[in-house]
C-alpha atoms as a PDB file:
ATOM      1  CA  UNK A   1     109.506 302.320  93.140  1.00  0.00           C
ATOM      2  CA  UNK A   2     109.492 304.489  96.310  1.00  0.00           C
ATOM      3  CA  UNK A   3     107.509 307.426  96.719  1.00  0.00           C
ATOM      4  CA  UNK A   4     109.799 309.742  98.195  1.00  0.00           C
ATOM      5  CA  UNK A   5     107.391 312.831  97.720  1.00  0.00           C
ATOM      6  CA  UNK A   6     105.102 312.730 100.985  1.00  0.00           C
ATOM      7  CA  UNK A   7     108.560 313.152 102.419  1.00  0.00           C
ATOM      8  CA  UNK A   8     109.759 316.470 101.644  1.00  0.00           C
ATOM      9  CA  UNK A   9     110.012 318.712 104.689  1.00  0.00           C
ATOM     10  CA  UNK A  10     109.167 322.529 104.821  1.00  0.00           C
ATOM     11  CA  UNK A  11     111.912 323.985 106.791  1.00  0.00           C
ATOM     12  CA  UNK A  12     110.923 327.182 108.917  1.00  0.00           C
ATOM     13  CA  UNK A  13     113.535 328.754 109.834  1.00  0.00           C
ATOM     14  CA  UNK A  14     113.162 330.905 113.168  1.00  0.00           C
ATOM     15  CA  UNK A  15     115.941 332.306 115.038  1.00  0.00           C
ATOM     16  CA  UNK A  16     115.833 334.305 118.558  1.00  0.00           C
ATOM     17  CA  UNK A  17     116.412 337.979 118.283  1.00  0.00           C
ATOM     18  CA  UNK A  18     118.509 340.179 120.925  1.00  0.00           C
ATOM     19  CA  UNK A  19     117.649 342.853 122.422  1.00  0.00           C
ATOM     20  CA  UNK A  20     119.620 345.375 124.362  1.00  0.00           C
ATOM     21  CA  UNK A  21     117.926 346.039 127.364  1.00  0.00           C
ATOM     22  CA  UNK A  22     120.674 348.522 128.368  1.00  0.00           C
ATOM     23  CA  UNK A  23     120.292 350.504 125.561  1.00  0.00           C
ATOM     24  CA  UNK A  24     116.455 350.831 126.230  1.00  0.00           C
ATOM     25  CA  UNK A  25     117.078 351.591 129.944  1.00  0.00           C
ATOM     26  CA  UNK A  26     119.389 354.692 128.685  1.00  0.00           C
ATOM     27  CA  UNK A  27     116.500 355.615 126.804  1.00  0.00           C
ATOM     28  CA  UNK A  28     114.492 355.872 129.173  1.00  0.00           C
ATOM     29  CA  UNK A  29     117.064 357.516 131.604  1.00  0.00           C
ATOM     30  CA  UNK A  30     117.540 359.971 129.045  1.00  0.00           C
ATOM     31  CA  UNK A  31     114.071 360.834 127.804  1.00  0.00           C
ATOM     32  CA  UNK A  32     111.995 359.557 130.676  1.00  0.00           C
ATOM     33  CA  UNK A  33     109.294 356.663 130.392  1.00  0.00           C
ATOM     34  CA  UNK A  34     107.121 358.383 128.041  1.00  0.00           C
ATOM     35  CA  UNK A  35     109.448 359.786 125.803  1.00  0.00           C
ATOM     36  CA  UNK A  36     111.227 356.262 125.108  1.00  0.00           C
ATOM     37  CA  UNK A  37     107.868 354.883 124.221  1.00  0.00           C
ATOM     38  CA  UNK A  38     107.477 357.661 121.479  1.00  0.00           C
ATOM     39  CA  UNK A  39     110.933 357.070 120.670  1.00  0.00           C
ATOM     40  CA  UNK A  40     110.839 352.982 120.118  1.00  0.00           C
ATOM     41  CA  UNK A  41     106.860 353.441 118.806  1.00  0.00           C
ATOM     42  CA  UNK A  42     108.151 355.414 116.198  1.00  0.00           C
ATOM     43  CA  UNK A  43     111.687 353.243 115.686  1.00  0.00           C
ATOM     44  CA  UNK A  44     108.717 350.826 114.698  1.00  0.00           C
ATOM     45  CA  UNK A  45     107.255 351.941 112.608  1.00  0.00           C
ATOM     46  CA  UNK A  46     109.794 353.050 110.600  1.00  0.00           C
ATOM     47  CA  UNK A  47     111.425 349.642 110.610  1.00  0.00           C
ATOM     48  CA  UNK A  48     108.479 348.175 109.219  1.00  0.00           C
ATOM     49  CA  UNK A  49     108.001 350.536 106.400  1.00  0.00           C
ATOM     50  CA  UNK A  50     112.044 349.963 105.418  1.00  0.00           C
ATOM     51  CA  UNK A  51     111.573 346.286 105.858  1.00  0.00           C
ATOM     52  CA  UNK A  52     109.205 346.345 103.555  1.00  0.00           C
ATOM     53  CA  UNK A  53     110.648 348.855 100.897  1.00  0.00           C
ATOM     54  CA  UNK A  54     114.104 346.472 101.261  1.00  0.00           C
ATOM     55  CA  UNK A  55     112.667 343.856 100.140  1.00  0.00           C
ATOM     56  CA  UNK A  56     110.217 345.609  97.382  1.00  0.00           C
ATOM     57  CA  UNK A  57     113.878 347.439  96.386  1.00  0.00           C
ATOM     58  CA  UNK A  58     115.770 343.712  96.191  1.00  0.00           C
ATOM     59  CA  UNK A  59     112.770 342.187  93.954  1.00  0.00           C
ATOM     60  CA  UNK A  60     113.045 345.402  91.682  1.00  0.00           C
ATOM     61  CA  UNK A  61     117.001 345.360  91.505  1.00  0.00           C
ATOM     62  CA  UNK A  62     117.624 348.719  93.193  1.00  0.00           C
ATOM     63  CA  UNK A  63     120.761 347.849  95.361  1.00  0.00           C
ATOM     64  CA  UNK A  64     121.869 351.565  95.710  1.00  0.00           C
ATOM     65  CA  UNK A  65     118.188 352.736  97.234  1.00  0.00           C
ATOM     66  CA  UNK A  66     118.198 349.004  99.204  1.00  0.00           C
ATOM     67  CA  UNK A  67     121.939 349.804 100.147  1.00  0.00           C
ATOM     68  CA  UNK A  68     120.708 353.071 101.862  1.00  0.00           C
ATOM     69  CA  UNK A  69     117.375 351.658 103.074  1.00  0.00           C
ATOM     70  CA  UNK A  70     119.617 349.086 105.070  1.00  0.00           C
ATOM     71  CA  UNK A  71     122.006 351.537 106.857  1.00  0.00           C
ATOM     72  CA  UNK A  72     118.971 353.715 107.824  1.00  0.00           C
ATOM     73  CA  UNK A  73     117.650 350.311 109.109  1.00  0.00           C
ATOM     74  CA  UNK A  74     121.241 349.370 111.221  1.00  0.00           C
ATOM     75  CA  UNK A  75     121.135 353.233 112.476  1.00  0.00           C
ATOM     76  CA  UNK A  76     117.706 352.593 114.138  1.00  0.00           C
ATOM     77  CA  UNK A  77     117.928 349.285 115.258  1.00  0.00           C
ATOM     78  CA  UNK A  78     121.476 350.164 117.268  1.00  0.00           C
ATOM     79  CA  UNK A  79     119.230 353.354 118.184  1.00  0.00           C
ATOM     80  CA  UNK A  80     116.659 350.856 120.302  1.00  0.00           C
ATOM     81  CA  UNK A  81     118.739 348.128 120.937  1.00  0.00           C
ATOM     82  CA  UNK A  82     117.876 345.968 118.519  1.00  0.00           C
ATOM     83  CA  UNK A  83     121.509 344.512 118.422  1.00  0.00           C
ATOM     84  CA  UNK A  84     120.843 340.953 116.445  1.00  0.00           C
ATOM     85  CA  UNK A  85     118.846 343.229 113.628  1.00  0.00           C
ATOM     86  CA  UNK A  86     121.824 345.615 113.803  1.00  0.00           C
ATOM     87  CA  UNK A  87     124.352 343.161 113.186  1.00  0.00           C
ATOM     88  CA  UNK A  88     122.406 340.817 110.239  1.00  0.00           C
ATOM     89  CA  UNK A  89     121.958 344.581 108.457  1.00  0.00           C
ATOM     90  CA  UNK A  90     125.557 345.200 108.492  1.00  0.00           C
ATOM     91  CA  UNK A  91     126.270 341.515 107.339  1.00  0.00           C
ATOM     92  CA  UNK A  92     123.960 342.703 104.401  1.00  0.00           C
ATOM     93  CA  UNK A  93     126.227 345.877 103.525  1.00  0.00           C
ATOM     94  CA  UNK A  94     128.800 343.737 103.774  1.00  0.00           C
ATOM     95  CA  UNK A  95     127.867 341.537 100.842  1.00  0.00           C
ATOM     96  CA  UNK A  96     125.697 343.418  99.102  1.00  0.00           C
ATOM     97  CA  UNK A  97     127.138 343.950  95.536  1.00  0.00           C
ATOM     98  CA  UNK A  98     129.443 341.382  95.920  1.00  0.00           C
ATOM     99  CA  UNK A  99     130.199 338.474  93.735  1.00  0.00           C
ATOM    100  CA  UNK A 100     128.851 335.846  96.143  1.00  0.00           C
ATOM    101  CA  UNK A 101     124.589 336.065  95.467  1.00  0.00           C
ATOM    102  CA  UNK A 102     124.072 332.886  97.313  1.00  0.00           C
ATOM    103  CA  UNK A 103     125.168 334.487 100.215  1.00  0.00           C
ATOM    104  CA  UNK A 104     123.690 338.081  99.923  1.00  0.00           C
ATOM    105  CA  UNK A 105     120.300 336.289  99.351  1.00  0.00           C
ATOM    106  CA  UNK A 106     120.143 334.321 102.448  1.00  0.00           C
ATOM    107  CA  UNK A 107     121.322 336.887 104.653  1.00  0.00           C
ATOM    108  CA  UNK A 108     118.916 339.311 103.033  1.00  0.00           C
ATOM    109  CA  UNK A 109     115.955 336.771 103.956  1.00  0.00           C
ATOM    110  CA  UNK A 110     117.626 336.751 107.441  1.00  0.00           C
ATOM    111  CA  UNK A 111     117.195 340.401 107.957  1.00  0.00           C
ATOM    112  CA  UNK A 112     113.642 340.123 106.653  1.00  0.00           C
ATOM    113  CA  UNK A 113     113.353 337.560 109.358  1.00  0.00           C
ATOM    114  CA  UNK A 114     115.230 339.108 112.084  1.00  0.00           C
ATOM    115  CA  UNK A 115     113.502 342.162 111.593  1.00  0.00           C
ATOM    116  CA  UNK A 116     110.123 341.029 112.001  1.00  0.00           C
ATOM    117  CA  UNK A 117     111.285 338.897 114.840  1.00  0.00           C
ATOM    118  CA  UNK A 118     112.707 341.662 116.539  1.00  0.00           C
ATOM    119  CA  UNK A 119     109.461 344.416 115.600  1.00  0.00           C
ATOM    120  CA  UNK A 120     107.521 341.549 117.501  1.00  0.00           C
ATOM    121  CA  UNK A 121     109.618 340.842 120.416  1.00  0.00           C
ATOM    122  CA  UNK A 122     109.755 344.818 120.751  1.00  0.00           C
ATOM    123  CA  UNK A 123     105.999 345.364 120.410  1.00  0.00           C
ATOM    124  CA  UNK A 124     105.821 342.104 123.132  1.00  0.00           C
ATOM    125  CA  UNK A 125     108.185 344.322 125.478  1.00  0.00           C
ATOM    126  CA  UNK A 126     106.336 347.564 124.736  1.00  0.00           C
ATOM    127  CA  UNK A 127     103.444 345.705 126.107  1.00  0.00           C
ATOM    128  CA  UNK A 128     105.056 345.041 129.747  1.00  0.00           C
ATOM    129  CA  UNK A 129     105.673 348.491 129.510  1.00  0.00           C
ATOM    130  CA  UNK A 130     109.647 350.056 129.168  1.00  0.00           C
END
């Protein structure tokens, strides 16, 4: 007999994230240098805090507070370009309280992804400087 279990693979799944760099030049036409570094420091933070309360909310079953955790999420990352988070969120709304679970699950565990993909390729930009 075979042992087949030395064989099993860990799949990490990791995915590029987009970001707008238009969207963060308007910024900074329209607020000037500084205040577009206030603006996407504090886009950050609250990202992070509603990534983390999404997922706390999907564990404990609260789809209406998750629901309204994810547009506030979609509204912020269009807000700093942070088109690829933007666009899994809405794919979220989308099946959220549908009948397909299979599919609201592993696009909810792509948003987790995306999103802290994106807070790091942000915070890697912020670092260059806007």
């Amino acid at each position: 007999m075979d042992d087949t279990v030395g064989d099993i693979v860990k799949l990490r799944p990791d995915e590029p994230v987009r970001l707008d760099r238009d969207q963060l030049e308007l910024l900074v036409l329209q607020m000037g240098p500084m205040g577009a570094d206030q603006v996407v420091s504090q886009a950050m933070e609250e990202l992070a805090v509603l990534l983390a309360r999404i997922e706390r909310q999907q564990r404990d079953g609260a789809l209406d507070a998750l629901q309204e955790g994810v547009r506030a999420l979609v509204r912020i990352a269009q807000k700093v370009g942070m088109t690829t988070l933007a666009r899994v969120g809405r794919d979220v709304l989308c099946l959220l309280g549908g009948h397909d679970s299979a599919a609201y699950g592993a696009v909810l565990a792509r948003l987790l992804r995306v999103g802290e993909g994106s807070l790091v390729a942000v915070w890697d930009l912020q670092d260059m400087r806007i």
